[in-house]
C-alpha atoms as a PDB file:
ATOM      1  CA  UNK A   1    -192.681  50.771  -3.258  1.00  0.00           C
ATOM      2  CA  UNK A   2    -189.125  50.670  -5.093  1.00  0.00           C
ATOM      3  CA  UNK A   3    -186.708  47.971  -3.268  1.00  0.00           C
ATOM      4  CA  UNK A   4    -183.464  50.264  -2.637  1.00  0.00           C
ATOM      5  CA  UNK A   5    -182.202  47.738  -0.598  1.00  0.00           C
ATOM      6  CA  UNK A   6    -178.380  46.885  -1.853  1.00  0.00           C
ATOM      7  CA  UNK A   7    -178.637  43.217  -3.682  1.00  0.00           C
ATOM      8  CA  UNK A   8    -174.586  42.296  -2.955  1.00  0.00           C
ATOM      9  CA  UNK A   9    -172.747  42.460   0.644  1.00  0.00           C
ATOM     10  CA  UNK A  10    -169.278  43.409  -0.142  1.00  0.00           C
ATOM     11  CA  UNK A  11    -166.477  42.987   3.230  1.00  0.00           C
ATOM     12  CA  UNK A  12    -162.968  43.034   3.938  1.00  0.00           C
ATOM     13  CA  UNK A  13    -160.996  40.784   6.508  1.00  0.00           C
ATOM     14  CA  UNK A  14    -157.251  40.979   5.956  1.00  0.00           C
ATOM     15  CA  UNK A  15    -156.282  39.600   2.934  1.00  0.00           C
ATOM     16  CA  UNK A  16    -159.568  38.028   1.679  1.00  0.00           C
ATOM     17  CA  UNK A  17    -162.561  39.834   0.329  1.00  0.00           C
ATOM     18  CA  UNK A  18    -166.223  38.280   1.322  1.00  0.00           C
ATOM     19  CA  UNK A  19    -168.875  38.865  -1.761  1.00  0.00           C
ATOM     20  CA  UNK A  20    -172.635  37.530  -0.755  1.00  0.00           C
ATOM     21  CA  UNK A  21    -175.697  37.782  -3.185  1.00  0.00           C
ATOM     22  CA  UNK A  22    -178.405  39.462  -0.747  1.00  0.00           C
ATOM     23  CA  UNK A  23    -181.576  38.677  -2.298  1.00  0.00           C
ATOM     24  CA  UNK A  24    -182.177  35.554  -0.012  1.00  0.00           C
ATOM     25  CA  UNK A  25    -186.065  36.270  -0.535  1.00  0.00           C
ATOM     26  CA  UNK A  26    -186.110  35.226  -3.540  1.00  0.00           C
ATOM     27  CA  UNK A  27    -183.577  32.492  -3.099  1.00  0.00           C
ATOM     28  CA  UNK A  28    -180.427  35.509  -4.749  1.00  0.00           C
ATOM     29  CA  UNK A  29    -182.138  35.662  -8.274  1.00  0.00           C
ATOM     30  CA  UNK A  30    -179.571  38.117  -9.660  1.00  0.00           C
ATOM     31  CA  UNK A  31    -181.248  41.317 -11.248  1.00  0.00           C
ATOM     32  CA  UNK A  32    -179.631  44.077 -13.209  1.00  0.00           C
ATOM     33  CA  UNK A  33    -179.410  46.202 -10.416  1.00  0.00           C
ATOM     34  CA  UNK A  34    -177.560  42.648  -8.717  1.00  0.00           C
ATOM     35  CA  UNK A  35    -175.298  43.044 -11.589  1.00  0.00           C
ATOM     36  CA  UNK A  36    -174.286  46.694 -11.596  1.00  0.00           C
ATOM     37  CA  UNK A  37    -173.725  46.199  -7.632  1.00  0.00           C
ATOM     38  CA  UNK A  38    -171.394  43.146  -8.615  1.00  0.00           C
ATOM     39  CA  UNK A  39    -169.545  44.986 -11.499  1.00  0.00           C
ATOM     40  CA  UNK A  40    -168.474  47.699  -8.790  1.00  0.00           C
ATOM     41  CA  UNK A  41    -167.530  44.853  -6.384  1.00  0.00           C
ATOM     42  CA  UNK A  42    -165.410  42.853  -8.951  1.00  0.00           C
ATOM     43  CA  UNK A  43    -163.524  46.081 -10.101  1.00  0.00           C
ATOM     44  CA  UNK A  44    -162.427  46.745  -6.524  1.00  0.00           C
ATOM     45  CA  UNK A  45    -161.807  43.473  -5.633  1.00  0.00           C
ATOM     46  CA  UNK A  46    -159.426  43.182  -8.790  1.00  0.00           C
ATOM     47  CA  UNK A  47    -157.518  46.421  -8.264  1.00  0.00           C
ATOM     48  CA  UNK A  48    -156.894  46.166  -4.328  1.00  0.00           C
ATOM     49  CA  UNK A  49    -153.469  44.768  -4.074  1.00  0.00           C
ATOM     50  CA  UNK A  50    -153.978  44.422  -0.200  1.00  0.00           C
ATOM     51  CA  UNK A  51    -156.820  41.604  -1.834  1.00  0.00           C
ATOM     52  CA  UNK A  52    -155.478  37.941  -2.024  1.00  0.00           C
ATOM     53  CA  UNK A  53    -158.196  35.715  -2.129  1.00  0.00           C
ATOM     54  CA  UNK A  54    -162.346  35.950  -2.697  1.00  0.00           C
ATOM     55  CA  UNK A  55    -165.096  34.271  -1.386  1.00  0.00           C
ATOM     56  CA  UNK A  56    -168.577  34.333  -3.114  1.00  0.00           C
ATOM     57  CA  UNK A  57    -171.751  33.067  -1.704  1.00  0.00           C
ATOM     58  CA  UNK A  58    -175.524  33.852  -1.173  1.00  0.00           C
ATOM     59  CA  UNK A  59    -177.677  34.965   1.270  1.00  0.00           C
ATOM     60  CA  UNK A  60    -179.379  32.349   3.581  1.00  0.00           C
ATOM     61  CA  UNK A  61    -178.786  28.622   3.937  1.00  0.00           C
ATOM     62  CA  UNK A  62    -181.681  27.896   0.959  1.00  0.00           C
ATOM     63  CA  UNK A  63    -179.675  28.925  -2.296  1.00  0.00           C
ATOM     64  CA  UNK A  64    -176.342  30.189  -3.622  1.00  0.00           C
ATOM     65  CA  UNK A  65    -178.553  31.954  -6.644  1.00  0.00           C
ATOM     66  CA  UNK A  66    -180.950  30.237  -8.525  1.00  0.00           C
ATOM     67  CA  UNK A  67    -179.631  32.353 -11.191  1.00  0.00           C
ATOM     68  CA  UNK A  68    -181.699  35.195 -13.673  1.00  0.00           C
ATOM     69  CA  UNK A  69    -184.350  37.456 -12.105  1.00  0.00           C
ATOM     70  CA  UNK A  70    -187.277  35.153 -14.563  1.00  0.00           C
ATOM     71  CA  UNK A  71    -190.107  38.055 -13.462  1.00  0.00           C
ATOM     72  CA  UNK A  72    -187.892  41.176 -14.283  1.00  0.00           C
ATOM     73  CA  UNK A  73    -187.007  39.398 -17.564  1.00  0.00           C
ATOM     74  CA  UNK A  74    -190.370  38.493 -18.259  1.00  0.00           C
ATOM     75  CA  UNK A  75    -191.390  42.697 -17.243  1.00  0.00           C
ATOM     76  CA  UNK A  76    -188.457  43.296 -19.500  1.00  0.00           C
ATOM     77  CA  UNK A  77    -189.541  41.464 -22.481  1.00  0.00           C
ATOM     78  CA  UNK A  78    -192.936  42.942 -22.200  1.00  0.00           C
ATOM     79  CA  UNK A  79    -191.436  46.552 -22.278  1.00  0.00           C
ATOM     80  CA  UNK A  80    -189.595  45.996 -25.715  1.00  0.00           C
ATOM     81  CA  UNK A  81    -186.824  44.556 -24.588  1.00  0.00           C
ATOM     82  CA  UNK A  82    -185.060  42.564 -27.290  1.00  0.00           C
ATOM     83  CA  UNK A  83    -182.865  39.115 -27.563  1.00  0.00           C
ATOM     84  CA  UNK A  84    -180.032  38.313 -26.394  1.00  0.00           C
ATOM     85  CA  UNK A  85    -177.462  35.267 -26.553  1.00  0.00           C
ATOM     86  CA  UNK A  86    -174.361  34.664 -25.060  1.00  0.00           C
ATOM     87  CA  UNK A  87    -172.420  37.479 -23.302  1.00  0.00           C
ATOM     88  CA  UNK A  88    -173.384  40.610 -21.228  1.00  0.00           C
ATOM     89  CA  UNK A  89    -171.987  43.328 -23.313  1.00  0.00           C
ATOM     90  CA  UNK A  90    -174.488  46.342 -23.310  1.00  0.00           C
ATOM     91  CA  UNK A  91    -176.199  45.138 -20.381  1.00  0.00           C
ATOM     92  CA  UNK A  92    -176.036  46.155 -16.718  1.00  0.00           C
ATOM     93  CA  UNK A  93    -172.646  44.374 -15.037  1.00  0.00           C
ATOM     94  CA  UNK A  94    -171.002  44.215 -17.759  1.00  0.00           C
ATOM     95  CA  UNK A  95    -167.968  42.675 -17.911  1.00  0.00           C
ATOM     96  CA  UNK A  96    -169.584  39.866 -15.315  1.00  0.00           C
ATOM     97  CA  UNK A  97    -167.661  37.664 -13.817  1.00  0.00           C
ATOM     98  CA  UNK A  98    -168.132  35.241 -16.020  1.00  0.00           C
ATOM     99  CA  UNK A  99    -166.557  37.065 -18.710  1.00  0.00           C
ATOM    100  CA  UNK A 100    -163.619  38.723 -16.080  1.00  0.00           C
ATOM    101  CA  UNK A 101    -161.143  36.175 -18.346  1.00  0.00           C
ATOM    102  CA  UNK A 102    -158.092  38.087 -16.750  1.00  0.00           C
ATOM    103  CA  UNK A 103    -159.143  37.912 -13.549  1.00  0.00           C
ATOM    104  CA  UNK A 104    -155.735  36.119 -11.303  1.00  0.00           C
ATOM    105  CA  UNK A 105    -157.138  36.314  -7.934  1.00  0.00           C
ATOM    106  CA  UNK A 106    -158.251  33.243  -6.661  1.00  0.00           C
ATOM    107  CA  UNK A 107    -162.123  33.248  -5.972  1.00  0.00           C
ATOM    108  CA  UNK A 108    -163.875  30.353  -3.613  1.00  0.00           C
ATOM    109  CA  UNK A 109    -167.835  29.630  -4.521  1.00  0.00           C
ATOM    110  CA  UNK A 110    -169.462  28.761  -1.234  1.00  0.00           C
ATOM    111  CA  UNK A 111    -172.379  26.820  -2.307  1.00  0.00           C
ATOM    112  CA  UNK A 112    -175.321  26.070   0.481  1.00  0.00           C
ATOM    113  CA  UNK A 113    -178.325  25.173  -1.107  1.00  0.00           C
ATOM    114  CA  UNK A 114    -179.765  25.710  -4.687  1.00  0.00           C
ATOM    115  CA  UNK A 115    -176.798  26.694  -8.103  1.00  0.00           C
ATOM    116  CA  UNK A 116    -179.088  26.967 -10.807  1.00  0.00           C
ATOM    117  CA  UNK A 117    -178.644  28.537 -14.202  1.00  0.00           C
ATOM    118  CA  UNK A 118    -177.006  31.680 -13.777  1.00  0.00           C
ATOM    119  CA  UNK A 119    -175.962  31.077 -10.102  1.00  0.00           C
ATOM    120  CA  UNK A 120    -174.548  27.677 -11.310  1.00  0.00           C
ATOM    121  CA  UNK A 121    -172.651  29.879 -14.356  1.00  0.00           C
ATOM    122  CA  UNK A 122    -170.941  31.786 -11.158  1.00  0.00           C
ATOM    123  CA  UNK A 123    -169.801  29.006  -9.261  1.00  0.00           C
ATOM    124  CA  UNK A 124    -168.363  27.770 -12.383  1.00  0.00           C
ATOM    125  CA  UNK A 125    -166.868  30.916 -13.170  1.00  0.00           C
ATOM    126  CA  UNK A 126    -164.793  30.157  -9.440  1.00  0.00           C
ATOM    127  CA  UNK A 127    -161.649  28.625  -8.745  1.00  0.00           C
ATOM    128  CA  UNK A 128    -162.648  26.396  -6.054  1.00  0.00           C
ATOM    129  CA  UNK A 129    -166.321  24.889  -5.525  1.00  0.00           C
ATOM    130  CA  UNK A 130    -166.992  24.203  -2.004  1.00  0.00           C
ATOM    131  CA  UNK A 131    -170.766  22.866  -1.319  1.00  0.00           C
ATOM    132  CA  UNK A 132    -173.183  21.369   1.137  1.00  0.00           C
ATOM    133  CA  UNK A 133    -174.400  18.208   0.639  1.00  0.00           C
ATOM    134  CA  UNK A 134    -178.040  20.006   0.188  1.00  0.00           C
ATOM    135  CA  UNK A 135    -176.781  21.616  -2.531  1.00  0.00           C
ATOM    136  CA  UNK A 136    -178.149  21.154  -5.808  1.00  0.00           C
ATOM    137  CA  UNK A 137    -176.608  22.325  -9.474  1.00  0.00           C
ATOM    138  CA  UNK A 138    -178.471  22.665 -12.585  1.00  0.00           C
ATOM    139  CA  UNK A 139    -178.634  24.355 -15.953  1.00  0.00           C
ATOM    140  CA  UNK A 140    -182.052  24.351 -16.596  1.00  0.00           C
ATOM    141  CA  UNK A 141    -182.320  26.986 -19.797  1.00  0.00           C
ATOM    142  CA  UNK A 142    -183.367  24.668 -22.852  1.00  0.00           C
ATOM    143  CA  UNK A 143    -186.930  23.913 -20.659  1.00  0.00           C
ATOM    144  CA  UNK A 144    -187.546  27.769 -20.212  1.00  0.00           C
ATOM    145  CA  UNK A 145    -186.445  28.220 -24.349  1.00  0.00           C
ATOM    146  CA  UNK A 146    -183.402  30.086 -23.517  1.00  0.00           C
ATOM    147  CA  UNK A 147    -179.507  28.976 -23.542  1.00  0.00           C
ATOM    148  CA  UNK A 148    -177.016  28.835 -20.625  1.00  0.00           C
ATOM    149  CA  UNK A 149    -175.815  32.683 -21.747  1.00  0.00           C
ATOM    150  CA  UNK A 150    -172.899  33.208 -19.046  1.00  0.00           C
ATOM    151  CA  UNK A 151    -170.901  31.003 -20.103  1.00  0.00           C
ATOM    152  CA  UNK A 152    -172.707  27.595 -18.271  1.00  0.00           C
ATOM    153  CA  UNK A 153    -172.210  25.788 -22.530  1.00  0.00           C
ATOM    154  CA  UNK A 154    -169.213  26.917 -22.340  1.00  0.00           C
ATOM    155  CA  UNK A 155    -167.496  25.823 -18.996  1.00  0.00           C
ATOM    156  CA  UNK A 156    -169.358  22.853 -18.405  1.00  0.00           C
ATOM    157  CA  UNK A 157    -168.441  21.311 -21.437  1.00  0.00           C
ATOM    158  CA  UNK A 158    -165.079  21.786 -20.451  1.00  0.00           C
ATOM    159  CA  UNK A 159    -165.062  21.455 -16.547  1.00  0.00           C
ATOM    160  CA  UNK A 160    -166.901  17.802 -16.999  1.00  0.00           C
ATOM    161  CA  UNK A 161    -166.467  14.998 -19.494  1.00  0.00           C
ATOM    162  CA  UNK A 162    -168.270  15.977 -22.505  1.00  0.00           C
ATOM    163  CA  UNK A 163    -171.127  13.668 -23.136  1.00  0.00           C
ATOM    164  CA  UNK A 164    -171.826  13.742 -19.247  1.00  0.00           C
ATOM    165  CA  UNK A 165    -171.858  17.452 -19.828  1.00  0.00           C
ATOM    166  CA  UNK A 166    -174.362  17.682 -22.685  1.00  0.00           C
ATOM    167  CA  UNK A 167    -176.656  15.395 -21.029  1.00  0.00           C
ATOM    168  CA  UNK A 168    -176.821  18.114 -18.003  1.00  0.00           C
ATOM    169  CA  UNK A 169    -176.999  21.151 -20.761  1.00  0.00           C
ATOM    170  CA  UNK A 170    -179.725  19.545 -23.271  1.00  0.00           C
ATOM    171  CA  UNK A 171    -181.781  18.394 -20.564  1.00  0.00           C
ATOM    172  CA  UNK A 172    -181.685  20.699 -17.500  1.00  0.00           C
ATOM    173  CA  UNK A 173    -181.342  17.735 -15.717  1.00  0.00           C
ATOM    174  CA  UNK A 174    -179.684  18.389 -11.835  1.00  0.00           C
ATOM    175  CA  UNK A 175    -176.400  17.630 -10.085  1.00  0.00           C
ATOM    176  CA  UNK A 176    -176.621  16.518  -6.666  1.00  0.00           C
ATOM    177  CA  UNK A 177    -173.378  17.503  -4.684  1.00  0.00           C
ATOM    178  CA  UNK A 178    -172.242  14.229  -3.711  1.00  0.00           C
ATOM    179  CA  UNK A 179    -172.495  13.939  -7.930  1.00  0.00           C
ATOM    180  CA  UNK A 180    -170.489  17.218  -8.456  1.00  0.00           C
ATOM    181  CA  UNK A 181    -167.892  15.841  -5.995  1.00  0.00           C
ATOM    182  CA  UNK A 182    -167.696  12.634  -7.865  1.00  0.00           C
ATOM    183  CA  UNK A 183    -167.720  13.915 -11.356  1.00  0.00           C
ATOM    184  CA  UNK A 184    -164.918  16.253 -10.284  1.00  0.00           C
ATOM    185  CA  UNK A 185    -166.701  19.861 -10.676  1.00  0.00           C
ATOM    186  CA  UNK A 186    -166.816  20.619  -6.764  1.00  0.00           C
ATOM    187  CA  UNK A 187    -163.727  20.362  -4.692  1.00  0.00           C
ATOM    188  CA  UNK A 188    -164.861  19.642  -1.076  1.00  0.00           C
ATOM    189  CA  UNK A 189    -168.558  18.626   0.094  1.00  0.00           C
ATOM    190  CA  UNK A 190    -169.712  18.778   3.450  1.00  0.00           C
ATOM    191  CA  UNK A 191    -172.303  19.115   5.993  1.00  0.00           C
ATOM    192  CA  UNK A 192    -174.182  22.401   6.148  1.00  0.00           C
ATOM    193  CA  UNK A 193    -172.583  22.904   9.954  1.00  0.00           C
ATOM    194  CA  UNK A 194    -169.230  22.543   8.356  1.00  0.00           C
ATOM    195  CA  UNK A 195    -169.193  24.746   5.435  1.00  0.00           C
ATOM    196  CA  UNK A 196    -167.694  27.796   7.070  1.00  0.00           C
ATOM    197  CA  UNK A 197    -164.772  25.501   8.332  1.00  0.00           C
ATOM    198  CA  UNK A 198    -164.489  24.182   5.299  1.00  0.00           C
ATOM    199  CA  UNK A 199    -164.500  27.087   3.111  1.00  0.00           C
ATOM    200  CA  UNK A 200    -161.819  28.808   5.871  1.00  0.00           C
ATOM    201  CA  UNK A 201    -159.612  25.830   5.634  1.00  0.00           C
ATOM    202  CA  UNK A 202    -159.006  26.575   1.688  1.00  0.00           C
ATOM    203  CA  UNK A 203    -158.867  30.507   2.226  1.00  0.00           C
ATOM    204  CA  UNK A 204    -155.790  29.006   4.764  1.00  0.00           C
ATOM    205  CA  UNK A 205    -154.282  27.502   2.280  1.00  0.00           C
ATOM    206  CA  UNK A 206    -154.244  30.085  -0.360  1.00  0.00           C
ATOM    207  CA  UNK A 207    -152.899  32.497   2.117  1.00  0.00           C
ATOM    208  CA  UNK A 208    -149.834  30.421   2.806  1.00  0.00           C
ATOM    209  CA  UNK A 209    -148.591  30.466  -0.709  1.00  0.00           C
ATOM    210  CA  UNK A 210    -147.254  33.409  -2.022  1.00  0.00           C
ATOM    211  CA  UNK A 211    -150.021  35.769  -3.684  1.00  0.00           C
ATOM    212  CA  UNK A 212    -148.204  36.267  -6.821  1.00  0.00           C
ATOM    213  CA  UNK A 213    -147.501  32.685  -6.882  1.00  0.00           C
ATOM    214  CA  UNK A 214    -151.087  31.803  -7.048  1.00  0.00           C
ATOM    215  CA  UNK A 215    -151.966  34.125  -9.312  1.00  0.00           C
ATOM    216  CA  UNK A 216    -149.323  33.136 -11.972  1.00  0.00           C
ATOM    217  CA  UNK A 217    -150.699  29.419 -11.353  1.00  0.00           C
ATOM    218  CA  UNK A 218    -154.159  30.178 -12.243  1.00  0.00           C
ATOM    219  CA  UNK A 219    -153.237  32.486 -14.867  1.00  0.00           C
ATOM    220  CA  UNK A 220    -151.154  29.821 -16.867  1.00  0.00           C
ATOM    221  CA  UNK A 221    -153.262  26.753 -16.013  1.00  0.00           C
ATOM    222  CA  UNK A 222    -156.084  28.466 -17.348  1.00  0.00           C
ATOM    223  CA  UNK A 223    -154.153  30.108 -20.690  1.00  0.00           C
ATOM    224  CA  UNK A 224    -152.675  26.994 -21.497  1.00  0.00           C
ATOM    225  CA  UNK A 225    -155.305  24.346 -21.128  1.00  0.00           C
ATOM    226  CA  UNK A 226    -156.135  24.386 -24.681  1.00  0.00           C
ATOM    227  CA  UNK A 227    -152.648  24.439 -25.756  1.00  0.00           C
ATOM    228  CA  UNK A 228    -150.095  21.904 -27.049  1.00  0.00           C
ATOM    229  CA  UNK A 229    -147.547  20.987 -24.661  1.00  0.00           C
ATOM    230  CA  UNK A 230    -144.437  22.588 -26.000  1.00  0.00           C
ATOM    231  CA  UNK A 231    -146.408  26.135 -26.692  1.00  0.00           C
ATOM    232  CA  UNK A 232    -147.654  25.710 -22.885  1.00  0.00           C
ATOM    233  CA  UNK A 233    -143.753  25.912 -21.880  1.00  0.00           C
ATOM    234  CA  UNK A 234    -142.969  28.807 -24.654  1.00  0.00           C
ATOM    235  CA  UNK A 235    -145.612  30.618 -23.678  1.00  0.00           C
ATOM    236  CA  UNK A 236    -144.885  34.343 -21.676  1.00  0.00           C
ATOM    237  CA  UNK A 237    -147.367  34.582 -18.638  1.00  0.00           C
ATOM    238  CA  UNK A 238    -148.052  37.977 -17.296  1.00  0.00           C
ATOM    239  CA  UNK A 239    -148.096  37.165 -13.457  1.00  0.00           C
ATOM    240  CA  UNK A 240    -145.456  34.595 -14.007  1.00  0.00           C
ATOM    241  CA  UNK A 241    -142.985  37.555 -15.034  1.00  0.00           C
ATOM    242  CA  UNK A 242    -144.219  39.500 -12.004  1.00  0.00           C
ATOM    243  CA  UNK A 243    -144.220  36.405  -9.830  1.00  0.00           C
ATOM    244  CA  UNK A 244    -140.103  35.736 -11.501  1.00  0.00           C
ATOM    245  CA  UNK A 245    -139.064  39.030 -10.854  1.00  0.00           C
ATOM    246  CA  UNK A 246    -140.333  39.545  -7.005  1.00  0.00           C
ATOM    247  CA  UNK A 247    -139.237  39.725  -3.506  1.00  0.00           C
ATOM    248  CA  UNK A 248    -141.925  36.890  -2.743  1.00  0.00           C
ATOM    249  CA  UNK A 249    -139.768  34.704  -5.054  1.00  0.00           C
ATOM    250  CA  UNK A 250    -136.475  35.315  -3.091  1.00  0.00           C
ATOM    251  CA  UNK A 251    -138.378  35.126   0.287  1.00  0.00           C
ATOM    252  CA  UNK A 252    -139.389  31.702  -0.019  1.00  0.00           C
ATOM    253  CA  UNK A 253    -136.359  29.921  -0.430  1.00  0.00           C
ATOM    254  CA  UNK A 254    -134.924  32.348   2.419  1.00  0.00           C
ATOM    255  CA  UNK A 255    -137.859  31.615   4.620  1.00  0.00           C
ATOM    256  CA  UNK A 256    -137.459  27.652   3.918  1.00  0.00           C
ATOM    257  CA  UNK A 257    -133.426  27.827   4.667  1.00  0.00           C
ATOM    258  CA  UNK A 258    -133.808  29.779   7.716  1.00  0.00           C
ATOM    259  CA  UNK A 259    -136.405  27.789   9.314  1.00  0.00           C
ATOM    260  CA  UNK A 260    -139.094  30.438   9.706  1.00  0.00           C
ATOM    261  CA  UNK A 261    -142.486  31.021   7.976  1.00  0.00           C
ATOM    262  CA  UNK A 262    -142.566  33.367   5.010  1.00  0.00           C
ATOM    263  CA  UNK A 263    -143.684  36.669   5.269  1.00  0.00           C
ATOM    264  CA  UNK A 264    -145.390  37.582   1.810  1.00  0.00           C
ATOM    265  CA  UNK A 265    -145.713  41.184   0.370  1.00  0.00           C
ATOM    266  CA  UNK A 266    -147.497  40.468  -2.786  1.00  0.00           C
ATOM    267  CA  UNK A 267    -144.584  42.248  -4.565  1.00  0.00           C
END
């Protein structure tokens, strides 16, 4: 019988948008229909202004995604299917998340459980890593003959020191938590109980600054990482001119003068 259940949960609470991989039976493993659901999901969540902050998780307390659907690839290859490398373009999803490169909004990975390959690639994607202590991250490609396609060569090798990185990427060798947090990859680990409170503590936080604010800080950390110094500062910043130009920017200072919280419009 075909599986027409949806493979992605997609919800709304005031300012924050709630994105769960639903395919907790087979601990999320992320199919192409999983990827034309999330391509729909990511376009919304981008264009809703009313949208601050995400949060992206998986089903179940067993696994945030343990990354490519290995049997549909395998039925795949069988059919004719040919090759790929790094990237998603032509394919279902496409542009993922891990190739959104514009994307401003602040997402949060809530990791409980298993972040391998392709799931790992999403959490790394994210702008904040929160994880259990169970949880386990791994890039496990080279021993199934393939390469860490989304983008897992990529960011790890810049999200971790670079020989501890390679290690992880030509081995497939896993990350506990408690190593993530150490290393400097996750930003919070904590009991399984605690992970809601945890993750709602940082979605707090992000809604107390001022949306555009946020957005022009991740948008010019991330542009400018690579950069020299003095073309950091010369650089123009989309969402900083939107930020420069806004009623948020006045509001703040008001806010802070006259002894009241701020009241943000995003605008």
């Amino acid at each position: 019988m075909p599986d027409d259940k949806p493979r992605v949960r997609y919800r709304k609470e005031g300012h924050v948008a709630y994105v769960t991989l639903d395919r907790p039976e087979v601990l999320n493993a992320m199919d192409l229909r999983m990827h034309a659901e999330l391509a729909e999901v990511w376009d919304d969540f981008d264009s809703d202004d009313t949208i601050w902050v995400g949060v992206l998780t998986g089903a179940g307390d067993r696994a945030f995604s343990v990354g490519q659907d290995l049997k549909e690839l395998v039925a795949r290859v069988e059919g004719g299917e040919g090759p790929s490398s790094f990237g998603s373009r032509g394919r279902p999803g496409w542009p993922r998340l891990t190739e959104r490169f514009d994307l401003s909004k602040p997402l949060i990975a809530r990791v409980n459980g298993y972040a391998l390959g392709g799931g790992f690639e999403l959490a790394l994607a994210c702008d904040i890593i929160v994880a259990a202590e169970h949880a386990t991250f791994a890039l496990p490609e080279a021993r199934l003959g393939l390469v860490p396609g989304a983008g897992g060569v990529f960011r790890l090798a810049r999200q971790l020191p670079f020989r501890t990185a390679l290690g992880h990427l030509m081995t497939g060798r896993r990350l506990s938590a408690d190593r993530a947090l150490h290393l400097g990859l996750v930003n919070d680990v904590v009991p399984a109980d605690q992970l809601d409170d945890c993750v709602d503590g940082w979605v707090r936080d992000i809604l107390r600054c001022a949306p555009l604010s946020v957005r022009a800080v991740k948008e010019a950390a991330a542009a400018s990482v690579t950069l020299p110094l003095d073309q950091a500062f010369a650089t123009r910043y989309t969402w900083e001119d939107r930020r420069m130009h806004s009623r948020d920017a006045r509001e703040g200072p008001l806010a802070f003068v006259e002894k009241r919280p701020p009241v943000w419009t995003g605008d």
